[in-house]
PDB file of N, CA and C in Angstrom:
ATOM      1  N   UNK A   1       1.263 -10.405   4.194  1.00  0.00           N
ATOM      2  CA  UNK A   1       0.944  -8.975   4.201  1.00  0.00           C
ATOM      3  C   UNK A   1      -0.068  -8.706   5.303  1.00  0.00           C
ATOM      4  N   UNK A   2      -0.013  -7.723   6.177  1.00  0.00           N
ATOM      5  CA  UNK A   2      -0.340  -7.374   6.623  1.00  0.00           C
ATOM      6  C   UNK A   2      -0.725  -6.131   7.085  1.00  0.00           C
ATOM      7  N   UNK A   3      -2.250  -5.575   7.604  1.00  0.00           N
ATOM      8  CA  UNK A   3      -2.300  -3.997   7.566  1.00  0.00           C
ATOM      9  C   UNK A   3      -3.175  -3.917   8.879  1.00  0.00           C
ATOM     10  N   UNK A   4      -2.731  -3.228   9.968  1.00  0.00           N
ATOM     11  CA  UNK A   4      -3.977  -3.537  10.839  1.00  0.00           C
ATOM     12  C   UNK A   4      -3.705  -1.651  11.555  1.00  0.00           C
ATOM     13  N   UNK A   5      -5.132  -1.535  11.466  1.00  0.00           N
ATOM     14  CA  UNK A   5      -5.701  -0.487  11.827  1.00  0.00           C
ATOM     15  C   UNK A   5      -6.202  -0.219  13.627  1.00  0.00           C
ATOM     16  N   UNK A   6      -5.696   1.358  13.416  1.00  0.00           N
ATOM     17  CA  UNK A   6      -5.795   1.306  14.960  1.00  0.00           C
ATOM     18  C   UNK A   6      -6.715   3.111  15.322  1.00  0.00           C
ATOM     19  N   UNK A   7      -6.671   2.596  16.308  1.00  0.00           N
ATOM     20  CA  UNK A   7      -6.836   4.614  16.940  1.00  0.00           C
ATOM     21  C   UNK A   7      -8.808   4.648  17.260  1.00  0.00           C
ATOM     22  N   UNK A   8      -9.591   4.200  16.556  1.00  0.00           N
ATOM     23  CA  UNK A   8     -10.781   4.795  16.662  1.00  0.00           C
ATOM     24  C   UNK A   8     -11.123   4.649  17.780  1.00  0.00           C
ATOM     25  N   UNK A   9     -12.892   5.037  18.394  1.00  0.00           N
ATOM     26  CA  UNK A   9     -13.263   5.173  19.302  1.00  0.00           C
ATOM     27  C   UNK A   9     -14.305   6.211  19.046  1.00  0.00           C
ATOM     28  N   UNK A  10     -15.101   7.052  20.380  1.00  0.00           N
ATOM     29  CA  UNK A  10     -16.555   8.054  20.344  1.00  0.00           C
ATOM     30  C   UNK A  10     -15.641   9.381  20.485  1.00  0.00           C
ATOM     31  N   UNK A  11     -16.189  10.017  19.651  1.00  0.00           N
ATOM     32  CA  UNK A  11     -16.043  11.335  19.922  1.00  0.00           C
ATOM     33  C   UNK A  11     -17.169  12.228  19.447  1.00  0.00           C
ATOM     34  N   UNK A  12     -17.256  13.325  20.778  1.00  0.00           N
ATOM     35  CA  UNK A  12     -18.333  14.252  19.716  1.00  0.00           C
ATOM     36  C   UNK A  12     -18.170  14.969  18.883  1.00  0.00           C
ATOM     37  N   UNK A  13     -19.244  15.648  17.736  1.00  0.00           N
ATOM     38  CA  UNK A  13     -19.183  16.435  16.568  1.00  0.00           C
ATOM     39  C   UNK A  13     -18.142  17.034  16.964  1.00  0.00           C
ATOM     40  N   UNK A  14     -17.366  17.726  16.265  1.00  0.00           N
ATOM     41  CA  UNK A  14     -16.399  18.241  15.800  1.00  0.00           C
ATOM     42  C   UNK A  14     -14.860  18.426  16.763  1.00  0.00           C
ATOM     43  N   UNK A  15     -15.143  16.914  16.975  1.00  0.00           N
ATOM     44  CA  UNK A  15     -13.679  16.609  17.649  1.00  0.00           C
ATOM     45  C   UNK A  15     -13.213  15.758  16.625  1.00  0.00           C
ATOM     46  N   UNK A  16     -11.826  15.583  16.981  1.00  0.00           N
ATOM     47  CA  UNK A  16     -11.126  15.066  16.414  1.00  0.00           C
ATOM     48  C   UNK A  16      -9.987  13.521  16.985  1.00  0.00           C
ATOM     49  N   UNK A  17      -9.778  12.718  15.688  1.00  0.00           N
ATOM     50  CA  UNK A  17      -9.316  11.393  15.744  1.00  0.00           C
ATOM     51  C   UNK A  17      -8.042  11.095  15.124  1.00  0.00           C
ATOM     52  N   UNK A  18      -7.346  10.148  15.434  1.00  0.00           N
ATOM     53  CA  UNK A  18      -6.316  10.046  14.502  1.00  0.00           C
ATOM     54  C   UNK A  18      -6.159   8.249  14.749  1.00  0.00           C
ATOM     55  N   UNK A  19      -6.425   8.171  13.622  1.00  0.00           N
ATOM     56  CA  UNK A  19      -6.067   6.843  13.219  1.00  0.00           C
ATOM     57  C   UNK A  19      -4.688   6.065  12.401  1.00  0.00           C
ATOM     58  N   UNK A  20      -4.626   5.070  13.344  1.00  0.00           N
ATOM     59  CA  UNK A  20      -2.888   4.217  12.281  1.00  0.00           C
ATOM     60  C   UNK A  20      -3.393   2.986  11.879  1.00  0.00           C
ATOM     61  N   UNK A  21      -2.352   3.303  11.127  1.00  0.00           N
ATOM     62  CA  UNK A  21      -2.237   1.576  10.382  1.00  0.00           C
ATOM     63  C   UNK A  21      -0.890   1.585  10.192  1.00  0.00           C
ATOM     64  N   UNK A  22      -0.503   0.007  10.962  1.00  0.00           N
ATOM     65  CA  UNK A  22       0.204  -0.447  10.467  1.00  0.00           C
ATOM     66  C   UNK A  22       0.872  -1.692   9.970  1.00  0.00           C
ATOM     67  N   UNK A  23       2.244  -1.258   9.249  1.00  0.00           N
ATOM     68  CA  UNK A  23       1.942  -2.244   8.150  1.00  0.00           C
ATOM     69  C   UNK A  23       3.075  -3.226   8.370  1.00  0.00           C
ATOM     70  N   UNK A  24       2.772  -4.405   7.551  1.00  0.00           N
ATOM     71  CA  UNK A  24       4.044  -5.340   7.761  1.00  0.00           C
ATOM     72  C   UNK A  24       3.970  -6.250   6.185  1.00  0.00           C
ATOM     73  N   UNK A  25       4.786  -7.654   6.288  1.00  0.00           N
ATOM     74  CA  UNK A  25       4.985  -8.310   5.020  1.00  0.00           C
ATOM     75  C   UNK A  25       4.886  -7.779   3.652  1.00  0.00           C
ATOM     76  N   UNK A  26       5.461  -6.255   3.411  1.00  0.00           N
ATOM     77  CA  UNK A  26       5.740  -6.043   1.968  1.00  0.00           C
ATOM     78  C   UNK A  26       6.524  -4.748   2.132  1.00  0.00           C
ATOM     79  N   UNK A  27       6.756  -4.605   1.186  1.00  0.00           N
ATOM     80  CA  UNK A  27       8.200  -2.951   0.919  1.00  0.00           C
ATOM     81  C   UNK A  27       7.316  -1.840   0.837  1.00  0.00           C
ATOM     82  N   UNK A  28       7.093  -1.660   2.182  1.00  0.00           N
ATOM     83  CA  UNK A  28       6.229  -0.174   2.435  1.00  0.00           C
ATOM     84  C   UNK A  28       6.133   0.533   1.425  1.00  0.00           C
ATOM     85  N   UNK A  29       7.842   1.365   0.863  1.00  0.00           N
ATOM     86  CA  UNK A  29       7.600   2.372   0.148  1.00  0.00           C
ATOM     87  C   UNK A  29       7.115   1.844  -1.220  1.00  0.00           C
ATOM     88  N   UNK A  30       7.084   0.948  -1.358  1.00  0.00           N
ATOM     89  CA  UNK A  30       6.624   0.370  -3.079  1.00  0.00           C
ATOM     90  C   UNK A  30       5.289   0.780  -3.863  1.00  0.00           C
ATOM     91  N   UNK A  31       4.493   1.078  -2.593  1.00  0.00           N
ATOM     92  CA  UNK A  31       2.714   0.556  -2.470  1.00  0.00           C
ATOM     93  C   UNK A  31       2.126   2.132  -1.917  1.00  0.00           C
ATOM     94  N   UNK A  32       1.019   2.006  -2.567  1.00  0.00           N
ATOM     95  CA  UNK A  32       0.137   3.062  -2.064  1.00  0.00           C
ATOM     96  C   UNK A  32      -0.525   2.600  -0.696  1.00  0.00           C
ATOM     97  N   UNK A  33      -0.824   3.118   0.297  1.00  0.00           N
ATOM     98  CA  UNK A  33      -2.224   2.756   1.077  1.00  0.00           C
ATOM     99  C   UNK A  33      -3.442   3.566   1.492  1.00  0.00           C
ATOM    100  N   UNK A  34      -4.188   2.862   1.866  1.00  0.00           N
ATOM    101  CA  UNK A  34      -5.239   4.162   1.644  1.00  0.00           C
ATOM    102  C   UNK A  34      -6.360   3.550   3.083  1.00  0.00           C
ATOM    103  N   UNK A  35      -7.191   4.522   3.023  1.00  0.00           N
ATOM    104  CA  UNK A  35      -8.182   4.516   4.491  1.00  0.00           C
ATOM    105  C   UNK A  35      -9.912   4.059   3.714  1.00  0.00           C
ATOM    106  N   UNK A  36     -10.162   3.146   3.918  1.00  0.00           N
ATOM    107  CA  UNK A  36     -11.648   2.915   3.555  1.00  0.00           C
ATOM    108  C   UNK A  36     -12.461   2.589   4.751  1.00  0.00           C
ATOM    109  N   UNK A  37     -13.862   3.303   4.331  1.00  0.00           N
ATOM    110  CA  UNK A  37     -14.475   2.666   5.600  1.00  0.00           C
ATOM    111  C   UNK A  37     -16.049   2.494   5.385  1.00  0.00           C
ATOM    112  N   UNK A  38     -16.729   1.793   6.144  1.00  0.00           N
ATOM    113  CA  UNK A  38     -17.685   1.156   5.797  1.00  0.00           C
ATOM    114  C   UNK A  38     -18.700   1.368   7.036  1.00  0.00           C
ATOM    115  N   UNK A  39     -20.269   2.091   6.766  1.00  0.00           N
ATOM    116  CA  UNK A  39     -20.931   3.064   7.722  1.00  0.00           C
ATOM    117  C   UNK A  39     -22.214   1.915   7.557  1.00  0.00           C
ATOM    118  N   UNK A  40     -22.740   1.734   8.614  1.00  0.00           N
ATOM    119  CA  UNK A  40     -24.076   0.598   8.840  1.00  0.00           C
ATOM    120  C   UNK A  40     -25.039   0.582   7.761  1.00  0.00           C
ATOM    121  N   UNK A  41     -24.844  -0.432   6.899  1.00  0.00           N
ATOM    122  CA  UNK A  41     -25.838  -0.014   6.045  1.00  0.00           C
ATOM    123  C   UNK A  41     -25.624   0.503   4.562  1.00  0.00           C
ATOM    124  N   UNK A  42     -24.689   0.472   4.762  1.00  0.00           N
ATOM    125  CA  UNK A  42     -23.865   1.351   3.527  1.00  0.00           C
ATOM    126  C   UNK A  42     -22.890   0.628   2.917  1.00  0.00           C
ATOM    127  N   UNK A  43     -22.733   0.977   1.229  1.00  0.00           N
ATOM    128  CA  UNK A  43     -21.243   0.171   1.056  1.00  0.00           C
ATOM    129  C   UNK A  43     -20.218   1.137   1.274  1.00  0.00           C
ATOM    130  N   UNK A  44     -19.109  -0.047   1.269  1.00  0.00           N
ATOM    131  CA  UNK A  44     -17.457   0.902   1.826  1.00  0.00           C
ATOM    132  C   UNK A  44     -17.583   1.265   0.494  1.00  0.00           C
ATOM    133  N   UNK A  45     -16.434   2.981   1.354  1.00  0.00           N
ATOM    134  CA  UNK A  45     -16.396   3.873   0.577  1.00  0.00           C
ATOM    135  C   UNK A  45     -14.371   4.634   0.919  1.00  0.00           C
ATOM    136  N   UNK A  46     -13.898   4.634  -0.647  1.00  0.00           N
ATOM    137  CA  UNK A  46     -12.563   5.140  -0.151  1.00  0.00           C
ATOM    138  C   UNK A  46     -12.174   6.102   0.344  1.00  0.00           C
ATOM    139  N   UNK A  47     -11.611   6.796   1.109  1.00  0.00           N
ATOM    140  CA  UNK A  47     -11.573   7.772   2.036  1.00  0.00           C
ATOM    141  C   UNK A  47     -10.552   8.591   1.665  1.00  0.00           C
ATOM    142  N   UNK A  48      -9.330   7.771   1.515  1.00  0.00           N
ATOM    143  CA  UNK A  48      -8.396   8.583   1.572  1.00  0.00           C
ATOM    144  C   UNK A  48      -7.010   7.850   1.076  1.00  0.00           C
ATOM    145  N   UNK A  49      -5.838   8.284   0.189  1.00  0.00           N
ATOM    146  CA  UNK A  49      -5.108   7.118   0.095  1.00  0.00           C
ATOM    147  C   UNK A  49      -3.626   8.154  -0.002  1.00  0.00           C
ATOM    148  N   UNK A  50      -2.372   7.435   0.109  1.00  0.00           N
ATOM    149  CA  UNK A  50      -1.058   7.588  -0.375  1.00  0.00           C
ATOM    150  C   UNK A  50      -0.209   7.576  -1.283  1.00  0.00           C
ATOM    151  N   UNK A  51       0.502   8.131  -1.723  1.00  0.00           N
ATOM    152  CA  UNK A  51       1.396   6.768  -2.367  1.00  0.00           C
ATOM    153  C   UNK A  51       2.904   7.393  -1.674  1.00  0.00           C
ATOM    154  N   UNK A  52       3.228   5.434  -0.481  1.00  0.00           N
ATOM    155  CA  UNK A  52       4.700   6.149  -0.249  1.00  0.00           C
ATOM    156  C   UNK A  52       5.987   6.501  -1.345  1.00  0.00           C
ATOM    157  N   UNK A  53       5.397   6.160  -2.311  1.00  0.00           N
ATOM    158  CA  UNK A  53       6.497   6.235  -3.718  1.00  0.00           C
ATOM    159  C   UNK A  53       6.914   7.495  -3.612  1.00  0.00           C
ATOM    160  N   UNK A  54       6.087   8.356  -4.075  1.00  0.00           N
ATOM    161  CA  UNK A  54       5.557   9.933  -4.474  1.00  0.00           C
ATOM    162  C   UNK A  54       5.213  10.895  -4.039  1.00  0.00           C
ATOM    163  N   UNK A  55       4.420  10.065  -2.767  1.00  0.00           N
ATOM    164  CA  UNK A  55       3.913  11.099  -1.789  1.00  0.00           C
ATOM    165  C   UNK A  55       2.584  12.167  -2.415  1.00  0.00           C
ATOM    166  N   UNK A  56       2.320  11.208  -3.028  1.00  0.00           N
ATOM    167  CA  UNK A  56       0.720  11.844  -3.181  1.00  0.00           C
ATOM    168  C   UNK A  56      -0.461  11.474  -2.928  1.00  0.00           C
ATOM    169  N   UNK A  57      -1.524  12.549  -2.715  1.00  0.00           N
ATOM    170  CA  UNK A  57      -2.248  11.724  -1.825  1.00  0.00           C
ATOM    171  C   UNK A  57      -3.632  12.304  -2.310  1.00  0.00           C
ATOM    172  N   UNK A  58      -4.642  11.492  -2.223  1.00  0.00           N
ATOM    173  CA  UNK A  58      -6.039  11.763  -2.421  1.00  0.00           C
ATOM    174  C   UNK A  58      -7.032  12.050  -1.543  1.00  0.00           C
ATOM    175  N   UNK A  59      -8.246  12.390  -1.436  1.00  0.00           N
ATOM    176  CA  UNK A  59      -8.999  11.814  -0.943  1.00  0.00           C
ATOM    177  C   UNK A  59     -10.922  12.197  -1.393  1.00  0.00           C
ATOM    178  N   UNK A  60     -11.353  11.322  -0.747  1.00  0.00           N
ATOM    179  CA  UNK A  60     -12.679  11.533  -1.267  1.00  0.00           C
ATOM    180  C   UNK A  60     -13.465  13.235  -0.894  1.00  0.00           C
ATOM    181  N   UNK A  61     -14.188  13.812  -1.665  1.00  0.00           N
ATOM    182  CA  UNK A  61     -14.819  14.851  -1.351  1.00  0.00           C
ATOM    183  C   UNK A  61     -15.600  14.959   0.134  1.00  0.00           C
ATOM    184  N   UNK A  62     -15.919  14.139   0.322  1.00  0.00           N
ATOM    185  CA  UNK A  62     -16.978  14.411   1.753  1.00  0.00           C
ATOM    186  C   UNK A  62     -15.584  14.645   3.145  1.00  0.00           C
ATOM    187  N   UNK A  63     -14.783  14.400   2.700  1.00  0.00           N
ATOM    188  CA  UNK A  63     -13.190  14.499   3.895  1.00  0.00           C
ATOM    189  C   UNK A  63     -12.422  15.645   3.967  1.00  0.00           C
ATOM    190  N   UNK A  64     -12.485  15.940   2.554  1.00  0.00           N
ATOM    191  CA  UNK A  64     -11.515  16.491   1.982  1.00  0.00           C
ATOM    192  C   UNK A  64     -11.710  18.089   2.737  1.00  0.00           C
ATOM    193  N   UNK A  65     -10.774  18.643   2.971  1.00  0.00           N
ATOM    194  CA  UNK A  65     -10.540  19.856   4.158  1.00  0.00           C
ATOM    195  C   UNK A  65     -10.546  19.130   5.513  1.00  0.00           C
ATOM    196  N   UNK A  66     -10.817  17.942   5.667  1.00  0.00           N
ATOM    197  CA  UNK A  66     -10.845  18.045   7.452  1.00  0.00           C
ATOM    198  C   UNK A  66     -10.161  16.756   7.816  1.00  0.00           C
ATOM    199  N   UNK A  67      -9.739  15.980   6.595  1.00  0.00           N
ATOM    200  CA  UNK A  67      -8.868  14.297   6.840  1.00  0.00           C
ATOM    201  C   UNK A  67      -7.474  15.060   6.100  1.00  0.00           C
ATOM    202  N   UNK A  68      -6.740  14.593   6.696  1.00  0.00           N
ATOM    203  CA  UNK A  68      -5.277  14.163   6.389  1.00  0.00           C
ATOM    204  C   UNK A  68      -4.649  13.078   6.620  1.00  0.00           C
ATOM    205  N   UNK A  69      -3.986  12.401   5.604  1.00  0.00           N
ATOM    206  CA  UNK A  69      -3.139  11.467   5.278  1.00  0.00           C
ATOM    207  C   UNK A  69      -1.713  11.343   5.392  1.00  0.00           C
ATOM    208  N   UNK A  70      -0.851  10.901   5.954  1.00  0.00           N
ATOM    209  CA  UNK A  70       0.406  11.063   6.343  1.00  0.00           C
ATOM    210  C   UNK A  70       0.844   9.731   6.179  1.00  0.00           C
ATOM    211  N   UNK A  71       2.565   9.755   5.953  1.00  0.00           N
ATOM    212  CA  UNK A  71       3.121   8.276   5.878  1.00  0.00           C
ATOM    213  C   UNK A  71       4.655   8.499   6.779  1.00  0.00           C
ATOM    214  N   UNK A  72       4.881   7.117   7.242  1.00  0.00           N
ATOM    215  CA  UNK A  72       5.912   7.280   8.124  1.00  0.00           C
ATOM    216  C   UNK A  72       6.515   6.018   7.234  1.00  0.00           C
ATOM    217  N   UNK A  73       7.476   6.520   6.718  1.00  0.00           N
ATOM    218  CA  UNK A  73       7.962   5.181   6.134  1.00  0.00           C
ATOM    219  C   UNK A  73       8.977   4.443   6.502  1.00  0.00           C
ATOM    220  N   UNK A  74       9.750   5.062   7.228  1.00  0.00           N
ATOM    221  CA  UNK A  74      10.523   4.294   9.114  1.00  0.00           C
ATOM    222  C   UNK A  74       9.498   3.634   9.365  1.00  0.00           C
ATOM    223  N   UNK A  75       8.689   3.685  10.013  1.00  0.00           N
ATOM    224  CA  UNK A  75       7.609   2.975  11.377  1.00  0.00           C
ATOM    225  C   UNK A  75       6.866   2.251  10.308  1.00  0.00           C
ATOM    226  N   UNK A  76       6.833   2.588   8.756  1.00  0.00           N
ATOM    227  CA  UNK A  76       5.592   1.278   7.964  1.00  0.00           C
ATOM    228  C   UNK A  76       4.479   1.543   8.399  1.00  0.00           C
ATOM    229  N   UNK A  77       4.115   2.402   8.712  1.00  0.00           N
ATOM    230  CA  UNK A  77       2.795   3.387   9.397  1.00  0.00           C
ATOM    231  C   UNK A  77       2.585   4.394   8.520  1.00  0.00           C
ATOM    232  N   UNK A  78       0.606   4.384   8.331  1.00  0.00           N
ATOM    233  CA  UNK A  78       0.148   5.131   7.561  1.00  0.00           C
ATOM    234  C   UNK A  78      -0.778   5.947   8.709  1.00  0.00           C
ATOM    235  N   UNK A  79      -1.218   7.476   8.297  1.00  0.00           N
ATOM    236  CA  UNK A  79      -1.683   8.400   9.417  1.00  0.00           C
ATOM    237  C   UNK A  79      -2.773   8.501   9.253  1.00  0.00           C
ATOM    238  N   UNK A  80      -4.522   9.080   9.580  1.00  0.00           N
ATOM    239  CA  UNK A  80      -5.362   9.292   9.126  1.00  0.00           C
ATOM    240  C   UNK A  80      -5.770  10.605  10.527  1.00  0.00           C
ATOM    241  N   UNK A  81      -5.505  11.547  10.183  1.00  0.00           N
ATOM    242  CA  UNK A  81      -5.615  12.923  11.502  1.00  0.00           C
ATOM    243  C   UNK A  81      -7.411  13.156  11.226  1.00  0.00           C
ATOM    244  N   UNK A  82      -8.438  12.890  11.730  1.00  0.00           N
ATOM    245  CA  UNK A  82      -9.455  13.622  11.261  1.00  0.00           C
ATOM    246  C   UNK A  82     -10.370  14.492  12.689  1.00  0.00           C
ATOM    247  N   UNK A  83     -10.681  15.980  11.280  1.00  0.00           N
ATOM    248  CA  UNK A  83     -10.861  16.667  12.303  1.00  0.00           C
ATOM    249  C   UNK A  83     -12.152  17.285  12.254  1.00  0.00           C
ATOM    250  N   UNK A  84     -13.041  18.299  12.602  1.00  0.00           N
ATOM    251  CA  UNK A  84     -14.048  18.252  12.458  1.00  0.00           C
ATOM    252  C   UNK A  84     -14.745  17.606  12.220  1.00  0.00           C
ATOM    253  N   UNK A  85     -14.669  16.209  13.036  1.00  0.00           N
ATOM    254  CA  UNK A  85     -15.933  14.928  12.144  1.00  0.00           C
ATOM    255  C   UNK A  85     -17.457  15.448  12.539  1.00  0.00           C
ATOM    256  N   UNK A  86     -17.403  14.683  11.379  1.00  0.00           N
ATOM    257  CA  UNK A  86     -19.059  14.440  11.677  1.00  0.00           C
ATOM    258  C   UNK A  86     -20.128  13.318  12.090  1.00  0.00           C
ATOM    259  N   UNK A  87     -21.637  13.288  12.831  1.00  0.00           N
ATOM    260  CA  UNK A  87     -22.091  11.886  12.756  1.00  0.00           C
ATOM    261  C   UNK A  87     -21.689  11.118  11.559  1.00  0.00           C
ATOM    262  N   UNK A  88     -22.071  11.737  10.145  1.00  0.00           N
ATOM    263  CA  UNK A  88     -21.444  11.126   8.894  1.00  0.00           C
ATOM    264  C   UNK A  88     -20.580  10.220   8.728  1.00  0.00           C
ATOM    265  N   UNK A  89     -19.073  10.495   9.595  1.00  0.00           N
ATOM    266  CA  UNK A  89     -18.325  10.079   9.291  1.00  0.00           C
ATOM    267  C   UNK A  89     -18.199   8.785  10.330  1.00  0.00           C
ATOM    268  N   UNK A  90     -19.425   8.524  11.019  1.00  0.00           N
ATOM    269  CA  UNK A  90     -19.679   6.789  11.682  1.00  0.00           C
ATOM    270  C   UNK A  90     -19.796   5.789  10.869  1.00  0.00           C
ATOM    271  N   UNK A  91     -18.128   5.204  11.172  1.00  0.00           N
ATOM    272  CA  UNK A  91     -18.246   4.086  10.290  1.00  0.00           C
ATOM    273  C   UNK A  91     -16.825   3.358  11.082  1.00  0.00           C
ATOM    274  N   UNK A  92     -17.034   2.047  10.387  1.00  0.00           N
ATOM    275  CA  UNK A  92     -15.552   1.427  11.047  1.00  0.00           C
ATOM    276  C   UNK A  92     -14.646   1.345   9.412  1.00  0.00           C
ATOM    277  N   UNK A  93     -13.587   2.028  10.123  1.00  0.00           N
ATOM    278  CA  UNK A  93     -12.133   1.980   9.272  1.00  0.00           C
ATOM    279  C   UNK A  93     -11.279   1.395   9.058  1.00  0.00           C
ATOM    280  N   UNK A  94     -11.084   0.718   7.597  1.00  0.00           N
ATOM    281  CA  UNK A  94     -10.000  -0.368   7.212  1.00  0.00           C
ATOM    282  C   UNK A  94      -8.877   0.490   6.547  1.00  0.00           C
ATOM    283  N   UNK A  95      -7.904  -0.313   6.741  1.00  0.00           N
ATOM    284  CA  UNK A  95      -6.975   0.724   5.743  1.00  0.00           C
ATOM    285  C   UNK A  95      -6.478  -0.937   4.799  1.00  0.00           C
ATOM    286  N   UNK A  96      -5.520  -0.245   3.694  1.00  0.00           N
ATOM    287  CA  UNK A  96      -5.571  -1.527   2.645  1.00  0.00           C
ATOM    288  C   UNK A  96      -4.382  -0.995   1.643  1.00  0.00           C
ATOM    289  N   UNK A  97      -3.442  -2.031   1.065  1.00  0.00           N
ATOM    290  CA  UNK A  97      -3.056  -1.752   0.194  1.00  0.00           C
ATOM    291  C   UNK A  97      -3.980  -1.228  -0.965  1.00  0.00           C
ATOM    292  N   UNK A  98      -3.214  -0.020  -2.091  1.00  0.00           N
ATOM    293  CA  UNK A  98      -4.503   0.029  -3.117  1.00  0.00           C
ATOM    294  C   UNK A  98      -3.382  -0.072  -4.642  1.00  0.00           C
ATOM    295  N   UNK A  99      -4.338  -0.873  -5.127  1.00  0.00           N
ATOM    296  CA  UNK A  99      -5.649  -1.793  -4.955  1.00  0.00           C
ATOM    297  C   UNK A  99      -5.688  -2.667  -3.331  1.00  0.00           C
ATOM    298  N   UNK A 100      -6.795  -2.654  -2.796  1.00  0.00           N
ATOM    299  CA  UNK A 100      -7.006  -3.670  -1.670  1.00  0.00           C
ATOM    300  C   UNK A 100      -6.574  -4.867  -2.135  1.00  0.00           C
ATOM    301  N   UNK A 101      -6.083  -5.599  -0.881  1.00  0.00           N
ATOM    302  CA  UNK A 101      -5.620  -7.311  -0.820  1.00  0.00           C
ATOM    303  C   UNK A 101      -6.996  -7.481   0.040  1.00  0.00           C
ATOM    304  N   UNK A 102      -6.691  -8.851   1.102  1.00  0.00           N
ATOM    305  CA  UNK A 102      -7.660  -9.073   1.782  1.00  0.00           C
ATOM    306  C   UNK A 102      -7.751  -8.242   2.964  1.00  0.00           C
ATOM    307  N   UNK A 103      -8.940  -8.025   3.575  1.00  0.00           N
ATOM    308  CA  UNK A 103      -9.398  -6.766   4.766  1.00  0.00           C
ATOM    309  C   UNK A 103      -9.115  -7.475   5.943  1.00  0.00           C
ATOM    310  N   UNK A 104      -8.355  -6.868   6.636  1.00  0.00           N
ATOM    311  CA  UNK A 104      -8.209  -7.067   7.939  1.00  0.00           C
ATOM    312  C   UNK A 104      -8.992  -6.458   8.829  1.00  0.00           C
ATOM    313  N   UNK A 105      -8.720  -6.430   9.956  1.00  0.00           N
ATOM    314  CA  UNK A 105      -9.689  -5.758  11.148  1.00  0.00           C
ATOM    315  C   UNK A 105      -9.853  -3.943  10.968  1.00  0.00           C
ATOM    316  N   UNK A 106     -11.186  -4.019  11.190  1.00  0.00           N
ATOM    317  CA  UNK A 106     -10.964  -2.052  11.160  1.00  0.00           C
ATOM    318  C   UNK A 106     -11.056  -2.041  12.492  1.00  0.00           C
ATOM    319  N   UNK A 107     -11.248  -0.384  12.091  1.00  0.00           N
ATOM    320  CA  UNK A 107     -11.649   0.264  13.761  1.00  0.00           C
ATOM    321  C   UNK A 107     -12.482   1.075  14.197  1.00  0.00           C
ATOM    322  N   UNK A 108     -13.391   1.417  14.613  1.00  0.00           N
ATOM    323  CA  UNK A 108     -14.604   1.657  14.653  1.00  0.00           C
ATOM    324  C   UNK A 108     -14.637   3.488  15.417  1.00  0.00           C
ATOM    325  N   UNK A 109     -15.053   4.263  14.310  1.00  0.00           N
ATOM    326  CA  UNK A 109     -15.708   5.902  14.869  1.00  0.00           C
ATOM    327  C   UNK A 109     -16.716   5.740  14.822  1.00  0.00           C
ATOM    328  N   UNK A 110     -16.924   6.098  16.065  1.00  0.00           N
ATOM    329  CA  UNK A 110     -18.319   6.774  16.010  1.00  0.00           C
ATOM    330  C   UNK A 110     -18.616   8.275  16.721  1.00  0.00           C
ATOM    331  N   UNK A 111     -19.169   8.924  15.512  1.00  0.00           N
ATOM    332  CA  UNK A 111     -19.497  10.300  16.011  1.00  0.00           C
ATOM    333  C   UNK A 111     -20.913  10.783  16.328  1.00  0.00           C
ATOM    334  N   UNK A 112     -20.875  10.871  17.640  1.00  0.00           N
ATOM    335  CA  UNK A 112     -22.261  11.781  18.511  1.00  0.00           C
ATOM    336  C   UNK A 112     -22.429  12.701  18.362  1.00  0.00           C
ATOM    337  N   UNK A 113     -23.943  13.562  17.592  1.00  0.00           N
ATOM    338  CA  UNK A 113     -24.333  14.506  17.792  1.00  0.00           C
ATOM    339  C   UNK A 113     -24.371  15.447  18.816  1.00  0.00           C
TER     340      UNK A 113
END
């Protein structure tokens, strides 16, 4: 199994990012996935999740109006559009089956005041 996360990089306040993940070794549509991420200092925190089953989708309050979640279930690719970020939202991003397996590489936002 595999999940590897892509897209981050600097942007200033209230620009916007879009992050992928994608996925391999399991039946995409079976499984939820979701966006966690983890800010210096801080514990990880879940962000945002899927389910390609159902197509429903969550996410944490501090996102919520300005992250969107999308699934491509051709490509085994999960979406993370975020827009109005904030410094806040400096952190590096894992995405994960949920429940999480083991963490692969994130990818690192960072947002400038």
């Amino acid at each position: 199994v595999q999940l590897q996360a892509s897209g981050g990089g600097l942007v200033q306040a209230g620009g916007s990012l879009r992050l992928s993940c994608a996925a391999s070794g399991f039946t995409f549509e079976d499984y939820a996935v979701g966006w966690f991420r983890q800010a210096p200092g801080k514990d990880s925190e879940g962000v945002s999740c899927v389910s390609n089953t159902f197509g429903e989708t969550y996410y944490a309050d501090s996102v919520k109006g300005r992250f969107t979640i999308s699934s491509d279930n051709a490509k085994n690719t999960v979406y993370l559009q975020m827009n109005s970020l904030k410094p806040e939202d400096t952190a590096v991003y894992y995405c994960n089956q949920v429940p999480p397996l083991d963490w692969g590489q994130g990818t690192l936002v960072t947002v400038s005041s």
